[in-house]
PDB file of N, CA and C in Angstrom:
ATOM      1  N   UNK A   1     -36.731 -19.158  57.185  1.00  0.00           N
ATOM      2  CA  UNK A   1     -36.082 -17.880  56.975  1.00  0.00           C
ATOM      3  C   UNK A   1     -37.123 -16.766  57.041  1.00  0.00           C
ATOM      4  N   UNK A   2     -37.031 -15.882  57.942  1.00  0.00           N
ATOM      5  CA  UNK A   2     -38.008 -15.002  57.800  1.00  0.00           C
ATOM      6  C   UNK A   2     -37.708 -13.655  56.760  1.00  0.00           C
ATOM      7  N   UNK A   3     -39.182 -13.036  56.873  1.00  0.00           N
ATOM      8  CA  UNK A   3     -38.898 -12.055  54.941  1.00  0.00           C
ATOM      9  C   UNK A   3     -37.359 -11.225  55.405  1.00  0.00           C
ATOM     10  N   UNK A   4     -36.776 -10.953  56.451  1.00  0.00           N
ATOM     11  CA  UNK A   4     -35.980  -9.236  56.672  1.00  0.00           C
ATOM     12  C   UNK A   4     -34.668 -10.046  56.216  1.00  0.00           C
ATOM     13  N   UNK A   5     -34.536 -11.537  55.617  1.00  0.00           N
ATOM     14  CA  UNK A   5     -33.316 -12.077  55.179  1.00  0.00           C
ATOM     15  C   UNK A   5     -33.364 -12.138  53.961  1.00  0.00           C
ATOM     16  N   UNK A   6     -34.559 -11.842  53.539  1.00  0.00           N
ATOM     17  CA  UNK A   6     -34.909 -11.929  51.923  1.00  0.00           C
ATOM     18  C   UNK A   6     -34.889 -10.437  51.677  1.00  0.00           C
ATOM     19  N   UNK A   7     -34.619  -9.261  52.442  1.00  0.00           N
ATOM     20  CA  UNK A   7     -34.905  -7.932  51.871  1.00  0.00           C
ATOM     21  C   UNK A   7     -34.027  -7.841  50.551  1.00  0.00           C
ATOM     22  N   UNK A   8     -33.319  -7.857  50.731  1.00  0.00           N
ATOM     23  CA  UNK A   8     -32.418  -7.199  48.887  1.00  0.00           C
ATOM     24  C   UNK A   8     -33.819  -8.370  47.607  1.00  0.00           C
ATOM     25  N   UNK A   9     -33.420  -9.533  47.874  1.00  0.00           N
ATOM     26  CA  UNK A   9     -34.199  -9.815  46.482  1.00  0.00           C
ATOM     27  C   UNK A   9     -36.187  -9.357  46.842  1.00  0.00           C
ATOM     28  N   UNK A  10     -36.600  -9.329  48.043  1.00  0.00           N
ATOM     29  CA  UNK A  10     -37.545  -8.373  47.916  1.00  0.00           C
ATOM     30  C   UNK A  10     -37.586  -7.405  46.670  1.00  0.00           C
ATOM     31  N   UNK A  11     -36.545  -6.393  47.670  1.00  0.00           N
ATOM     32  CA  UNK A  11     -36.441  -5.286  46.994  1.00  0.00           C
ATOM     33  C   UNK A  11     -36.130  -5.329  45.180  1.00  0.00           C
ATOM     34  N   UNK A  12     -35.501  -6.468  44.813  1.00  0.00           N
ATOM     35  CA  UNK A  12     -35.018  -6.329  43.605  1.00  0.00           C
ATOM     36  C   UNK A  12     -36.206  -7.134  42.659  1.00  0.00           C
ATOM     37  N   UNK A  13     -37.004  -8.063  43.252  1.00  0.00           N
ATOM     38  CA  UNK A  13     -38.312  -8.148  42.780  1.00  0.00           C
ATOM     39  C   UNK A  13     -38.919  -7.037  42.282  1.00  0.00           C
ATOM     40  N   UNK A  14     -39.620  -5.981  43.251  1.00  0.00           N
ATOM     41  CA  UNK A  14     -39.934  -5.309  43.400  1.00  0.00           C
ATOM     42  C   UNK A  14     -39.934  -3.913  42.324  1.00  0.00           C
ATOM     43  N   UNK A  15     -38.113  -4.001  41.715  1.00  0.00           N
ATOM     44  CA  UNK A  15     -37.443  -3.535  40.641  1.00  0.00           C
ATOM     45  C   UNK A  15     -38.012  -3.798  39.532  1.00  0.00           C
ATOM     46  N   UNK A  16     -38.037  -5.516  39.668  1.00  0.00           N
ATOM     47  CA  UNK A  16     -37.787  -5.986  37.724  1.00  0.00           C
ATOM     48  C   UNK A  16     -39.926  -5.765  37.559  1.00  0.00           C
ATOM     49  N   UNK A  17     -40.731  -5.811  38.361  1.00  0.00           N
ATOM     50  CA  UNK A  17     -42.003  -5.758  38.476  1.00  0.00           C
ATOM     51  C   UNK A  17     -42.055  -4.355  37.671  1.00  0.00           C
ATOM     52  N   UNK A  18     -41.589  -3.040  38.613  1.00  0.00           N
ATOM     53  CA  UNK A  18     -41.572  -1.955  38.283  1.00  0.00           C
ATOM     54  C   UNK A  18     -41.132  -1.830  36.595  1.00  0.00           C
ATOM     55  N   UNK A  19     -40.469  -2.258  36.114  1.00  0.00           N
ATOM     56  CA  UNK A  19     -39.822  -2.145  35.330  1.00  0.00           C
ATOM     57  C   UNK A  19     -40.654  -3.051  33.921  1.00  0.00           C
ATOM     58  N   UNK A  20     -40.985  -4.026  34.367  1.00  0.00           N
ATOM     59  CA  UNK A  20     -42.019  -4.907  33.256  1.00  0.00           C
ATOM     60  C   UNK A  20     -43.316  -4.275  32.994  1.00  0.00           C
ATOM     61  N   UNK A  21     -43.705  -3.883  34.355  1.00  0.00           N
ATOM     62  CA  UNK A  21     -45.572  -2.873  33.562  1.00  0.00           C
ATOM     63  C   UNK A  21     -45.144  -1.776  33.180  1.00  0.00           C
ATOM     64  N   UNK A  22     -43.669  -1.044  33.369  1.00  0.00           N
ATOM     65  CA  UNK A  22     -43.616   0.274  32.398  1.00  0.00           C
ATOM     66  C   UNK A  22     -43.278  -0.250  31.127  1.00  0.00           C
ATOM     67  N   UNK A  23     -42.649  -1.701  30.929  1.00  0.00           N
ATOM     68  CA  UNK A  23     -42.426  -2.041  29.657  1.00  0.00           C
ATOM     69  C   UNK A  23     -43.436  -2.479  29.127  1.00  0.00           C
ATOM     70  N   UNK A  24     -44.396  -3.145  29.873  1.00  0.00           N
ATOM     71  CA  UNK A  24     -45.634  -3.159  29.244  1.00  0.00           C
ATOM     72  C   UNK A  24     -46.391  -2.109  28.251  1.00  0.00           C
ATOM     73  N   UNK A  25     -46.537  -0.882  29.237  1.00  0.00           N
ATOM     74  CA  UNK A  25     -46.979   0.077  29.166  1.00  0.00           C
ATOM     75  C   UNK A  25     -46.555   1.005  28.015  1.00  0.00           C
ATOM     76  N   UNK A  26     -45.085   0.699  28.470  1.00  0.00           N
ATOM     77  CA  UNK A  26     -44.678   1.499  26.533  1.00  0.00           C
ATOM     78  C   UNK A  26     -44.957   0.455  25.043  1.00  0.00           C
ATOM     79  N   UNK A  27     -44.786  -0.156  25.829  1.00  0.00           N
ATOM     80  CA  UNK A  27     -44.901  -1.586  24.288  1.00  0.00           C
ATOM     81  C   UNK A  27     -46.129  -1.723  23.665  1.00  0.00           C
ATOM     82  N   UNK A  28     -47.445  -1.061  24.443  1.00  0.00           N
ATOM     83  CA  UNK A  28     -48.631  -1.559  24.172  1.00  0.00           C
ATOM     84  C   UNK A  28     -49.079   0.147  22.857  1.00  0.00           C
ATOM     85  N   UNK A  29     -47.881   0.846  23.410  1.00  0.00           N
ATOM     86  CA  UNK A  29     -47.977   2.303  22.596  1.00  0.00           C
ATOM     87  C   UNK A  29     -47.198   2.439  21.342  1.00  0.00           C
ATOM     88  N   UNK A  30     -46.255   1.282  21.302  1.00  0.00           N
ATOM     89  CA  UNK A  30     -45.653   1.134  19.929  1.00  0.00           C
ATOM     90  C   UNK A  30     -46.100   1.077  18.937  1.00  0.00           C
ATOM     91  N   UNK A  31     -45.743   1.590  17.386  1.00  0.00           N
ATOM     92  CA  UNK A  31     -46.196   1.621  16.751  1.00  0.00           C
ATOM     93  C   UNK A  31     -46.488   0.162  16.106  1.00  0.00           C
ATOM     94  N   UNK A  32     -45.567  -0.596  16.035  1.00  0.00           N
ATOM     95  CA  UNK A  32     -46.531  -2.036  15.263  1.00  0.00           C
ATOM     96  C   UNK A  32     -46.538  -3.061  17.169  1.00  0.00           C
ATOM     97  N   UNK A  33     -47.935  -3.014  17.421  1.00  0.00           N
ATOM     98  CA  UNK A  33     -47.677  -3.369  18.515  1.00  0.00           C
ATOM     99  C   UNK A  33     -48.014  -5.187  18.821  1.00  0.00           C
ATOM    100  N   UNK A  34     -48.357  -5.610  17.421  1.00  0.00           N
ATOM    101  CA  UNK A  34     -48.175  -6.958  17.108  1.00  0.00           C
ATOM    102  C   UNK A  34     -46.930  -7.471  17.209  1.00  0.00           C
ATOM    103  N   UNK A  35     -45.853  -6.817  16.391  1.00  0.00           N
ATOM    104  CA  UNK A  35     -44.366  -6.794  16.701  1.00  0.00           C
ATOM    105  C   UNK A  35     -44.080  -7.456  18.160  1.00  0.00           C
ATOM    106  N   UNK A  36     -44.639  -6.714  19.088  1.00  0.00           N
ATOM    107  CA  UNK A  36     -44.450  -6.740  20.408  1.00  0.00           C
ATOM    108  C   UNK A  36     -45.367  -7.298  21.594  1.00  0.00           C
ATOM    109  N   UNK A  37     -46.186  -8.349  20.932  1.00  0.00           N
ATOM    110  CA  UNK A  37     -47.160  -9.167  21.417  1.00  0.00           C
ATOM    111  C   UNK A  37     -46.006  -9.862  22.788  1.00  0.00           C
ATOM    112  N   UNK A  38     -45.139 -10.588  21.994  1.00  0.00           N
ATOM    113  CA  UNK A  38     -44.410 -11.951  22.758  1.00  0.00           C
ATOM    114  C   UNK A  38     -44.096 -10.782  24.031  1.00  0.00           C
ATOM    115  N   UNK A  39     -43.310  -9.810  24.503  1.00  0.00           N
ATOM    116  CA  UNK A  39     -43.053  -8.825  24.974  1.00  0.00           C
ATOM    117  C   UNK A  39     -43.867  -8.851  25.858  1.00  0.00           C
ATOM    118  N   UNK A  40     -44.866  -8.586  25.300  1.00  0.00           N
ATOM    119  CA  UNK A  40     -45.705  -7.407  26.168  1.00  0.00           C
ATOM    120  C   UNK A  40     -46.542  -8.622  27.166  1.00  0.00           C
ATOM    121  N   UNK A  41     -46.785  -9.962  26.497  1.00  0.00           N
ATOM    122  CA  UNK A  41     -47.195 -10.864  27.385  1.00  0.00           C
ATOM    123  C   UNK A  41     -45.905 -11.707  28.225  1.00  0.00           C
ATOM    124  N   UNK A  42     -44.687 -11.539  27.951  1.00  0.00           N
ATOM    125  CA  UNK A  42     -43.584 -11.889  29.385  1.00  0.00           C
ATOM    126  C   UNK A  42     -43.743 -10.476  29.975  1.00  0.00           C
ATOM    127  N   UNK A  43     -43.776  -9.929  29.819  1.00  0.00           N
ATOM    128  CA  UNK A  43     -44.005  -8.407  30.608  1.00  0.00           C
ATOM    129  C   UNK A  43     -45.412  -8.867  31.623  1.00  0.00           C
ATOM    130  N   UNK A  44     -46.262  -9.038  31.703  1.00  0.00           N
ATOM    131  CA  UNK A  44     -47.224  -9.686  32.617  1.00  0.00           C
ATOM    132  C   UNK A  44     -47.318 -10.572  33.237  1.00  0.00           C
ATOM    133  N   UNK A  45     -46.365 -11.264  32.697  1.00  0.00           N
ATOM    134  CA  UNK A  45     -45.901 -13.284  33.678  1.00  0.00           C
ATOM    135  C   UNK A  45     -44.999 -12.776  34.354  1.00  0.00           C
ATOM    136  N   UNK A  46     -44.192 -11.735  34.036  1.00  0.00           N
ATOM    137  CA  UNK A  46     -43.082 -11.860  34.763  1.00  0.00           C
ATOM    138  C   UNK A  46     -43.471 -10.469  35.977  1.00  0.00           C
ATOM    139  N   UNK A  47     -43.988  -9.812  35.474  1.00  0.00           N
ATOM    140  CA  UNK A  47     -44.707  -8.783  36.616  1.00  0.00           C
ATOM    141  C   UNK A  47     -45.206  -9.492  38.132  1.00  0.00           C
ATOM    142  N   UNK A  48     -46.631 -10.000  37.282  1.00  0.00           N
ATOM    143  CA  UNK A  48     -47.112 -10.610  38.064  1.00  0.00           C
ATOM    144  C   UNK A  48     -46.653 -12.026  39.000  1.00  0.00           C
ATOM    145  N   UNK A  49     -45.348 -13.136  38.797  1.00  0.00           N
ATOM    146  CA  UNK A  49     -44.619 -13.414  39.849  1.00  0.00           C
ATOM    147  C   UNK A  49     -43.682 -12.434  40.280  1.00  0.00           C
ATOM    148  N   UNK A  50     -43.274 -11.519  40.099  1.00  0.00           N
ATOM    149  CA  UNK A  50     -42.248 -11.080  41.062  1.00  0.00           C
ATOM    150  C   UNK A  50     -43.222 -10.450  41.975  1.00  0.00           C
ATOM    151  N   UNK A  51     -44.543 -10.090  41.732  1.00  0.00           N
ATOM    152  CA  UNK A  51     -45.255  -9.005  42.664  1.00  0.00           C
ATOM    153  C   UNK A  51     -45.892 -10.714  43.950  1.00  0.00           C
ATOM    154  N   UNK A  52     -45.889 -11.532  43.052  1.00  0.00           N
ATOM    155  CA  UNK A  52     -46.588 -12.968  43.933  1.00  0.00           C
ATOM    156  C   UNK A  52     -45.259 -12.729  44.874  1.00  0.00           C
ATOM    157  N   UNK A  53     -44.583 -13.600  44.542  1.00  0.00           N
ATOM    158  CA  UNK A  53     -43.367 -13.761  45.258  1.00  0.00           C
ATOM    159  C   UNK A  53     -42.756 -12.970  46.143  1.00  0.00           C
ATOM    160  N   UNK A  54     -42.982 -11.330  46.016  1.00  0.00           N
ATOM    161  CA  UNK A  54     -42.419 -10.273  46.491  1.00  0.00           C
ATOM    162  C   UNK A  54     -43.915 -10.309  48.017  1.00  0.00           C
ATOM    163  N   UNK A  55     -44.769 -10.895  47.870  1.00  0.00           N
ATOM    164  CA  UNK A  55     -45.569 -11.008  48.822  1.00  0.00           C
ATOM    165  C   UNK A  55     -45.729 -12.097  49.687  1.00  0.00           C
ATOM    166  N   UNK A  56     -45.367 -13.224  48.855  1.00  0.00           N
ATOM    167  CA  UNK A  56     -44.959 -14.381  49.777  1.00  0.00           C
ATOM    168  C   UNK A  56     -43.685 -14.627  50.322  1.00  0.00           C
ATOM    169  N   UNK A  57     -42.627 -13.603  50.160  1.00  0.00           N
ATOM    170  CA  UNK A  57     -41.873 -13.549  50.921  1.00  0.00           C
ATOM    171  C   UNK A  57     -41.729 -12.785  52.278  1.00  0.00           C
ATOM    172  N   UNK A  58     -42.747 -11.698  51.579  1.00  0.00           N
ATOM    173  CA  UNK A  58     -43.374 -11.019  53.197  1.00  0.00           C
ATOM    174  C   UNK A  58     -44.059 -11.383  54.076  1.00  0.00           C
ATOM    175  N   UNK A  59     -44.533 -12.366  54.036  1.00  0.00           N
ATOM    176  CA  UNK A  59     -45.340 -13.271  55.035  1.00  0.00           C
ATOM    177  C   UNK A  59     -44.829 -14.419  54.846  1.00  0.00           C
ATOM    178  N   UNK A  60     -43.515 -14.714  54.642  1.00  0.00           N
ATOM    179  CA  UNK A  60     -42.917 -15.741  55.395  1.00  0.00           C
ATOM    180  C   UNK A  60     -43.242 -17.412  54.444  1.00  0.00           C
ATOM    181  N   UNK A  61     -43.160 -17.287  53.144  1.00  0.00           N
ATOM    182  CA  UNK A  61     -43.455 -19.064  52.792  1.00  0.00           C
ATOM    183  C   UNK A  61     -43.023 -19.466  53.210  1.00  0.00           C
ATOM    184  N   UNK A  62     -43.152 -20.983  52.741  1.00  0.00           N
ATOM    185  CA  UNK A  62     -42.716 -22.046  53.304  1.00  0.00           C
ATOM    186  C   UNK A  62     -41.776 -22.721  51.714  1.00  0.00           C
ATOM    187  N   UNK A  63     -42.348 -21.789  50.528  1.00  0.00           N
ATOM    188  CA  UNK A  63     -42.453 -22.476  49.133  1.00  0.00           C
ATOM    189  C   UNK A  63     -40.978 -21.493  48.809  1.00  0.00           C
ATOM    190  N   UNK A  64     -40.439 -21.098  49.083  1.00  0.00           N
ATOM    191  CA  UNK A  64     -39.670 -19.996  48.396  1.00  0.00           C
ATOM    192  C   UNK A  64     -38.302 -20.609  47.553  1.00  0.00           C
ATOM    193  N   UNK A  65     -37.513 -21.595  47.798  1.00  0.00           N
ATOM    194  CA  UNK A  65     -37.108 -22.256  47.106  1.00  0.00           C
ATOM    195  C   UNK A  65     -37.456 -22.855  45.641  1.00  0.00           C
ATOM    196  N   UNK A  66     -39.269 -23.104  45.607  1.00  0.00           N
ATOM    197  CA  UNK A  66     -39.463 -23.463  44.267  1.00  0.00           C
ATOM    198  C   UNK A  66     -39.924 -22.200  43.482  1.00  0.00           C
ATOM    199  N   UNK A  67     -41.009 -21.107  44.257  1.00  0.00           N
ATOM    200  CA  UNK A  67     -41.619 -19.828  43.780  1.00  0.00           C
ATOM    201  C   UNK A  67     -39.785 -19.536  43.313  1.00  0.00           C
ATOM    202  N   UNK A  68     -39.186 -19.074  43.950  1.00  0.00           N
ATOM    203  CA  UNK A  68     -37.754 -18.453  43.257  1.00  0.00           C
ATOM    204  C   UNK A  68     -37.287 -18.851  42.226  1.00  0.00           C
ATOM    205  N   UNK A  69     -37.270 -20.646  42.191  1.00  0.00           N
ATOM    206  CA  UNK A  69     -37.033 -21.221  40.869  1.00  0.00           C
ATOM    207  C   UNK A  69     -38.104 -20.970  39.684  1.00  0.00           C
ATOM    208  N   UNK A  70     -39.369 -20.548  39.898  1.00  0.00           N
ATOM    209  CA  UNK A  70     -40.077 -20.177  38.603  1.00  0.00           C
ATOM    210  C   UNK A  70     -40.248 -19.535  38.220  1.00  0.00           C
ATOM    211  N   UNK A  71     -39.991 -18.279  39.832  1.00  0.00           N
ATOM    212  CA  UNK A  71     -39.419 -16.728  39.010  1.00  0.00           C
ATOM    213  C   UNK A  71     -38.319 -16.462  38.330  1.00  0.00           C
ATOM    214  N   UNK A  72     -37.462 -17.363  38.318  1.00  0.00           N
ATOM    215  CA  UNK A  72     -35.730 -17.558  37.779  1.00  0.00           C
ATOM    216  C   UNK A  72     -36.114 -17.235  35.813  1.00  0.00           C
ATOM    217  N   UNK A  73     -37.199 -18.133  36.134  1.00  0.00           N
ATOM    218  CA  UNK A  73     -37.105 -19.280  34.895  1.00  0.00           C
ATOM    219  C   UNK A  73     -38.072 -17.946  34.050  1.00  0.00           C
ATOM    220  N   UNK A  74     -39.368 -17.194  34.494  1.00  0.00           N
ATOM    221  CA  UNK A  74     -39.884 -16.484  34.305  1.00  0.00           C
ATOM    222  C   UNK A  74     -39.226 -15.239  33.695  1.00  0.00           C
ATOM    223  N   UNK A  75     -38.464 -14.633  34.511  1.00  0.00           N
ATOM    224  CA  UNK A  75     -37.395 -13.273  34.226  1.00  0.00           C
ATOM    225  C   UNK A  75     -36.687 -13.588  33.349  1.00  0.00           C
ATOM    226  N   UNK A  76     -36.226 -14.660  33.612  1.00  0.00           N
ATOM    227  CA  UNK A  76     -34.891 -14.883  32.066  1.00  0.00           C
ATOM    228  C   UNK A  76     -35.860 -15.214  30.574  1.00  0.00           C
ATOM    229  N   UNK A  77     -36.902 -15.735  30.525  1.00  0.00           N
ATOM    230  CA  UNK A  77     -37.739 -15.341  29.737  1.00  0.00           C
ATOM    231  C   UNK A  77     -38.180 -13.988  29.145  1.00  0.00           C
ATOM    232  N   UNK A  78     -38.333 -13.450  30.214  1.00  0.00           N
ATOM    233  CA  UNK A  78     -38.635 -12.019  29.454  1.00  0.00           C
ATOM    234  C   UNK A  78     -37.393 -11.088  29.255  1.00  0.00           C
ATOM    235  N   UNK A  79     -36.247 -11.332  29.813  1.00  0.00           N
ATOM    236  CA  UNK A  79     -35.448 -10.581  30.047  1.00  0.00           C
ATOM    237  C   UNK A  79     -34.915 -10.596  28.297  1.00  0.00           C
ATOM    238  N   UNK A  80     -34.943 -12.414  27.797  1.00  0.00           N
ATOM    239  CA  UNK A  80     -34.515 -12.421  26.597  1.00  0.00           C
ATOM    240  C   UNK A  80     -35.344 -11.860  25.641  1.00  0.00           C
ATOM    241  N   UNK A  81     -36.610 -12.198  26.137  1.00  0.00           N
ATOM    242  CA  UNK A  81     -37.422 -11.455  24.822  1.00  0.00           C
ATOM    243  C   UNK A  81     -37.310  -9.832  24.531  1.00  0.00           C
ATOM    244  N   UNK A  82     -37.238  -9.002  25.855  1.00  0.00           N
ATOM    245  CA  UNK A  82     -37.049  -7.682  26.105  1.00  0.00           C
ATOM    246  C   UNK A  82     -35.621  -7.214  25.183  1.00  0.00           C
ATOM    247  N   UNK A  83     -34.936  -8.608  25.398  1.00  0.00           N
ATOM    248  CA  UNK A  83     -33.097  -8.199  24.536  1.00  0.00           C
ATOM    249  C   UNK A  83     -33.648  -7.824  23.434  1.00  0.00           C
ATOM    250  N   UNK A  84     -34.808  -8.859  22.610  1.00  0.00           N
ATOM    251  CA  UNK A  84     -34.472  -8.861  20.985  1.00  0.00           C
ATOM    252  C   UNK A  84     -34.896  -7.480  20.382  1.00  0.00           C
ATOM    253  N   UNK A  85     -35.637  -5.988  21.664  1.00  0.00           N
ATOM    254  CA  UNK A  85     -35.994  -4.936  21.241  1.00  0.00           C
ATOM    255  C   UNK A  85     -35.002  -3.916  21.566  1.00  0.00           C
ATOM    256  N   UNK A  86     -35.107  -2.947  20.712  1.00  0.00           N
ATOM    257  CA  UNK A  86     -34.143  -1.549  20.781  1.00  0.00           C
ATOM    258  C   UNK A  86     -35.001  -0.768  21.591  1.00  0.00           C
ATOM    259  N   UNK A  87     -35.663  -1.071  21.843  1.00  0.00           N
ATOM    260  CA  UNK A  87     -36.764   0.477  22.420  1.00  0.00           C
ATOM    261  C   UNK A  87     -35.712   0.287  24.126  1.00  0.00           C
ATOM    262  N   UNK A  88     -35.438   1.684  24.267  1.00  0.00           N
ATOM    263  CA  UNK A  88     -34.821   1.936  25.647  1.00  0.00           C
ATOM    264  C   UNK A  88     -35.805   1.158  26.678  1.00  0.00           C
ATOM    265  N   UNK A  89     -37.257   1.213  26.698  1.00  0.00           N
ATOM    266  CA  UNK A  89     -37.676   0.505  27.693  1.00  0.00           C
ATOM    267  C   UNK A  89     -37.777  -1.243  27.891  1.00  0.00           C
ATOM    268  N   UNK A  90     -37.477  -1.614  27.011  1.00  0.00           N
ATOM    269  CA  UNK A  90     -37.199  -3.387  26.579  1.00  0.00           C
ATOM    270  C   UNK A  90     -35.623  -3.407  27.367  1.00  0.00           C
ATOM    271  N   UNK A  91     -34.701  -2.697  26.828  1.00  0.00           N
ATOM    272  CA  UNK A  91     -33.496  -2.655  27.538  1.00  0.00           C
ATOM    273  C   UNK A  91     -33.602  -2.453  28.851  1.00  0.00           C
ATOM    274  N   UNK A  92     -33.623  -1.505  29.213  1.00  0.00           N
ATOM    275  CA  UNK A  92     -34.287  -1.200  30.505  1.00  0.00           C
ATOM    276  C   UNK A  92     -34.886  -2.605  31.551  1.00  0.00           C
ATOM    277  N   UNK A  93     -35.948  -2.618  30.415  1.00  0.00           N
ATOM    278  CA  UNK A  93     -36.726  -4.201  31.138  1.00  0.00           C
ATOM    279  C   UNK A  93     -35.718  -5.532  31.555  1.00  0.00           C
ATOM    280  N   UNK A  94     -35.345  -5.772  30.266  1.00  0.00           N
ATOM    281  CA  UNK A  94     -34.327  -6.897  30.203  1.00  0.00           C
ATOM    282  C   UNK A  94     -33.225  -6.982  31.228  1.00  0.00           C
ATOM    283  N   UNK A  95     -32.463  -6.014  31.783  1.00  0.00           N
ATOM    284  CA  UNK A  95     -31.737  -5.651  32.483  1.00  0.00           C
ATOM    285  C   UNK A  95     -32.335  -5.961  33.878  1.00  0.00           C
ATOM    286  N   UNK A  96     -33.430  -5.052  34.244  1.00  0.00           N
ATOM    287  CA  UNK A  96     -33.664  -5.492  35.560  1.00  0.00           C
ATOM    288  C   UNK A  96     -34.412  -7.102  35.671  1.00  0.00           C
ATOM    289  N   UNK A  97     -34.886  -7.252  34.156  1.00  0.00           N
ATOM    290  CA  UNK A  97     -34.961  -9.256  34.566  1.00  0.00           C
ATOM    291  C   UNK A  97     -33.882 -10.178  34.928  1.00  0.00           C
ATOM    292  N   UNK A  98     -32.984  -9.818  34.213  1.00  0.00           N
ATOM    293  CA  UNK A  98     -31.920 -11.126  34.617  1.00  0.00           C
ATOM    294  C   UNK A  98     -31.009 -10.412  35.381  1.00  0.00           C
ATOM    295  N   UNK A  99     -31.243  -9.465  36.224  1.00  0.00           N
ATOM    296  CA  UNK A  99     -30.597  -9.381  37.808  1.00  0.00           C
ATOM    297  C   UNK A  99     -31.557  -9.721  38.718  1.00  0.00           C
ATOM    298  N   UNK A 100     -33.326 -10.179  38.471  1.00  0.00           N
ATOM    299  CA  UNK A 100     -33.546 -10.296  39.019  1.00  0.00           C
ATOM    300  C   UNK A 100     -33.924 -12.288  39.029  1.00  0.00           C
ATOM    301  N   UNK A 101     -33.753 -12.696  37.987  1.00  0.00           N
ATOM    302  CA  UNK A 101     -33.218 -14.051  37.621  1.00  0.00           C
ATOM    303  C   UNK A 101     -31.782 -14.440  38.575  1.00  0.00           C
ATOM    304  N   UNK A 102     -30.911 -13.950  38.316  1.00  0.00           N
ATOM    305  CA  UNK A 102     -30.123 -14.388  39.318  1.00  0.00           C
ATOM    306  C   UNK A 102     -30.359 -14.359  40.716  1.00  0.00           C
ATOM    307  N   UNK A 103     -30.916 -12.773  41.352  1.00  0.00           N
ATOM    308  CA  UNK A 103     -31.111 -12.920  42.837  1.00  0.00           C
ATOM    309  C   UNK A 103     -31.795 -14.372  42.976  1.00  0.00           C
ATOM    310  N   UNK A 104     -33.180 -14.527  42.639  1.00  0.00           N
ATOM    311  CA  UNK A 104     -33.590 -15.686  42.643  1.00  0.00           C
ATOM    312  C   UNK A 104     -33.076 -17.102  42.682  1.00  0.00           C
ATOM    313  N   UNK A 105     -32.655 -17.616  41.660  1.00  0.00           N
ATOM    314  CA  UNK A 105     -31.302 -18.119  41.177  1.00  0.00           C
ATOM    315  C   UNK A 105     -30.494 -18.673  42.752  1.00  0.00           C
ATOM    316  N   UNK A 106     -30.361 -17.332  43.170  1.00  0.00           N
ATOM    317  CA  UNK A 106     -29.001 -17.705  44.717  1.00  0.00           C
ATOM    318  C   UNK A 106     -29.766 -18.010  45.403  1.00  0.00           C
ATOM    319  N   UNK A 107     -31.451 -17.917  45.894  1.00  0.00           N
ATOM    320  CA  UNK A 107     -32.160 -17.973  46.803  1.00  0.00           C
ATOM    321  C   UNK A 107     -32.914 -19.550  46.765  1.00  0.00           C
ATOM    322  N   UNK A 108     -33.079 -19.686  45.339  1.00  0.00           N
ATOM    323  CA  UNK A 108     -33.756 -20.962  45.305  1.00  0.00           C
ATOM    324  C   UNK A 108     -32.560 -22.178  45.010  1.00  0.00           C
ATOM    325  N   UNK A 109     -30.843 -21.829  45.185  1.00  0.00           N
ATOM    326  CA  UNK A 109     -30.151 -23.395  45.383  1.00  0.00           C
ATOM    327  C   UNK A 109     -29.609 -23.606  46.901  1.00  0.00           C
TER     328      UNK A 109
END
């Protein structure tokens, strides 16, 4: 499959990435920011595969079936941890993880 069949979950990679280092980024400014350890480190696992993945789909893997399944597994991780916070940017976060858990999800069965 070449990447221009993968554009939407590209693109929606691309989203939940965007969306995890700004949650990073606010979380690390919170006031008890121990609170927000678990957070702020799925905020970096999950960054950093969607930005992997969002590149090995541009040059075409061969792996994308399993990379999708561990980004699945990755996002819905943080997406839940992002739930258990009120801060608009955890919501925020959480949201674009498990839409981007599912794209994945359809790509890797």
């Amino acid at each position: 499959m070449s990447h221009e069949q993968h554009q939407e979950l590209i693109q929606m990679l691309h989203s939940c990435m965007t969306a995890c280092n700004h949650c990073f980024d606010a979380c690390l400014k919170e006031e008890d920011v121990k609170m927000m350890s678990e957070c702020i480190r799925l905020d970096r696992e999950c960054a950093d595969i969607c930005n992997y993945l969002e590149q090995a789909l541009s040059r075409n893997t061969p792996f994308v079936t399993e990379l999708a399944s561990v980004c699945a597994k990755i996002c819905e991780a943080c997406g839940n941890e992002c739930n258990k916070h009120a801060h608009n940017h955890c919501q925020k976060c959480a949201e674009a993880c498990f839409k981007c858990a599912e794209a994945c999800r359809n790509v890797a069965s």
